[in-house]
N, C-alpha and C. Protein backbone atom coordinates (compact mmCIF):
# COMPACT_ATOMS: atom_id res chain seq x y z
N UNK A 1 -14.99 3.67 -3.04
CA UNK A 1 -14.34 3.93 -1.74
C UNK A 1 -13.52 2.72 -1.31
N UNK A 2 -14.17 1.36 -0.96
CA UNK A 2 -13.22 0.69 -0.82
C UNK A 2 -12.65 0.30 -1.64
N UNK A 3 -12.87 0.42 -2.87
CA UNK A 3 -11.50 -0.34 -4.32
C UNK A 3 -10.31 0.78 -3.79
N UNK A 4 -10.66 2.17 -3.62
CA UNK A 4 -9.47 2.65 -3.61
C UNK A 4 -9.10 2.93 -2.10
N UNK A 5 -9.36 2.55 -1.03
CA UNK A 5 -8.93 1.78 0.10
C UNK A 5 -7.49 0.84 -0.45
N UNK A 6 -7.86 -0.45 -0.99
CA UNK A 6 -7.58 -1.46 -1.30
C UNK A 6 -6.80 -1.54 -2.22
N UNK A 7 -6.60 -0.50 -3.16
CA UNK A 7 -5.18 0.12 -3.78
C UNK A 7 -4.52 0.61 -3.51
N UNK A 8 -4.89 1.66 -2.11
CA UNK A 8 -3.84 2.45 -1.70
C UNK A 8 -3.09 1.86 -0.77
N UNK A 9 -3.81 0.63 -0.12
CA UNK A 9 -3.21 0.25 0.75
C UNK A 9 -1.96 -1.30 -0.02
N UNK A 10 -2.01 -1.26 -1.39
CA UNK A 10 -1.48 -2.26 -1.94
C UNK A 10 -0.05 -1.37 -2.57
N UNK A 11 -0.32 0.31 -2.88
CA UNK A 11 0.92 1.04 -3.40
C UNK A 11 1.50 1.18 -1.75
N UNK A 12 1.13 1.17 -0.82
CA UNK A 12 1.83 0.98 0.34
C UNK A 12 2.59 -0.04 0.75
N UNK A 13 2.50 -1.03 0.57
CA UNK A 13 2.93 -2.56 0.80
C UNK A 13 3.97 -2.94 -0.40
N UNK A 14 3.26 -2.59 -1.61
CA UNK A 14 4.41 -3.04 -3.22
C UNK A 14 4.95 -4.20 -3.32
N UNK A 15 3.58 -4.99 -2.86
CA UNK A 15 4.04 -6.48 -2.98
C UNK A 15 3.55 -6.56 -4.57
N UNK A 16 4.37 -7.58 -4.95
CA UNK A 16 4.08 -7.96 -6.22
C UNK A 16 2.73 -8.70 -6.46
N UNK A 17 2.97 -9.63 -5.26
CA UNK A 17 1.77 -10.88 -5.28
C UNK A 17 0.72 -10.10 -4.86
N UNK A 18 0.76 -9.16 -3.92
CA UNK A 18 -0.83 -8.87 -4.10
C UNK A 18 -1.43 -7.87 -5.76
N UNK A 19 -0.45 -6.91 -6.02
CA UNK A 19 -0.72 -6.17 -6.82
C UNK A 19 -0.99 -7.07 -8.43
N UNK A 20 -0.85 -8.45 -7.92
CA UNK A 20 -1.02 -9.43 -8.99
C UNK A 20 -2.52 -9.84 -8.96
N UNK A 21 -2.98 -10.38 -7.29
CA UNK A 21 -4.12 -10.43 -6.83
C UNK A 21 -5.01 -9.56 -7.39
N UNK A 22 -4.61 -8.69 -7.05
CA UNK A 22 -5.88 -7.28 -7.20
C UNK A 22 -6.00 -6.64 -8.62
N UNK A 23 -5.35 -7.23 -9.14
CA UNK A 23 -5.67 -7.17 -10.58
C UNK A 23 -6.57 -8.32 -11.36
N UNK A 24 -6.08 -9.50 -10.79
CA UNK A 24 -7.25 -10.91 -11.22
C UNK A 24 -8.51 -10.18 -10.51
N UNK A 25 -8.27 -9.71 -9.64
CA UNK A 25 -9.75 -9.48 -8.58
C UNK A 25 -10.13 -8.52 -9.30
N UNK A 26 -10.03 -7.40 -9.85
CA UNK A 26 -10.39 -6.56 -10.87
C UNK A 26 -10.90 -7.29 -11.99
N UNK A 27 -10.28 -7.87 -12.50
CA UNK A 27 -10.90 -8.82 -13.80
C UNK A 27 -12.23 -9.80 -13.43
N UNK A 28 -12.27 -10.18 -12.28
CA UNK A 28 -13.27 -11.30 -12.14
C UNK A 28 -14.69 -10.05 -12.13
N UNK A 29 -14.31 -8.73 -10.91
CA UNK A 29 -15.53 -7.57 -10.93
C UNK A 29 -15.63 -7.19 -12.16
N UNK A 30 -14.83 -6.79 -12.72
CA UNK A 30 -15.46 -6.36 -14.48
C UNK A 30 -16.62 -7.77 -15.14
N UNK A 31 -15.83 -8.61 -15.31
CA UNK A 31 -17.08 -9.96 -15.48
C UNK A 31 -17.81 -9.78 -14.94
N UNK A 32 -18.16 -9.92 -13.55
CA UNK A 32 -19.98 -9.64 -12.57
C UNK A 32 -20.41 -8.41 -13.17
């Protein structure tokens, strides 16, 4: 629920830098 909060609200915005963010931030949760 909130990951896809937190994507939808990033295809809303279409910043690069976050959609850069939230992909490292994806990678660090796959590791944990």
């Amino acid at each position: 629920m909130i990951m896809n909060n937190y994507n939808f609200s990033l295809i809303k915005k279409s910043n690069k830098f976050e959609i850069i963010f939230s992909m490292i931030f994806l990678m660090m949760f796959l590791f944990i």
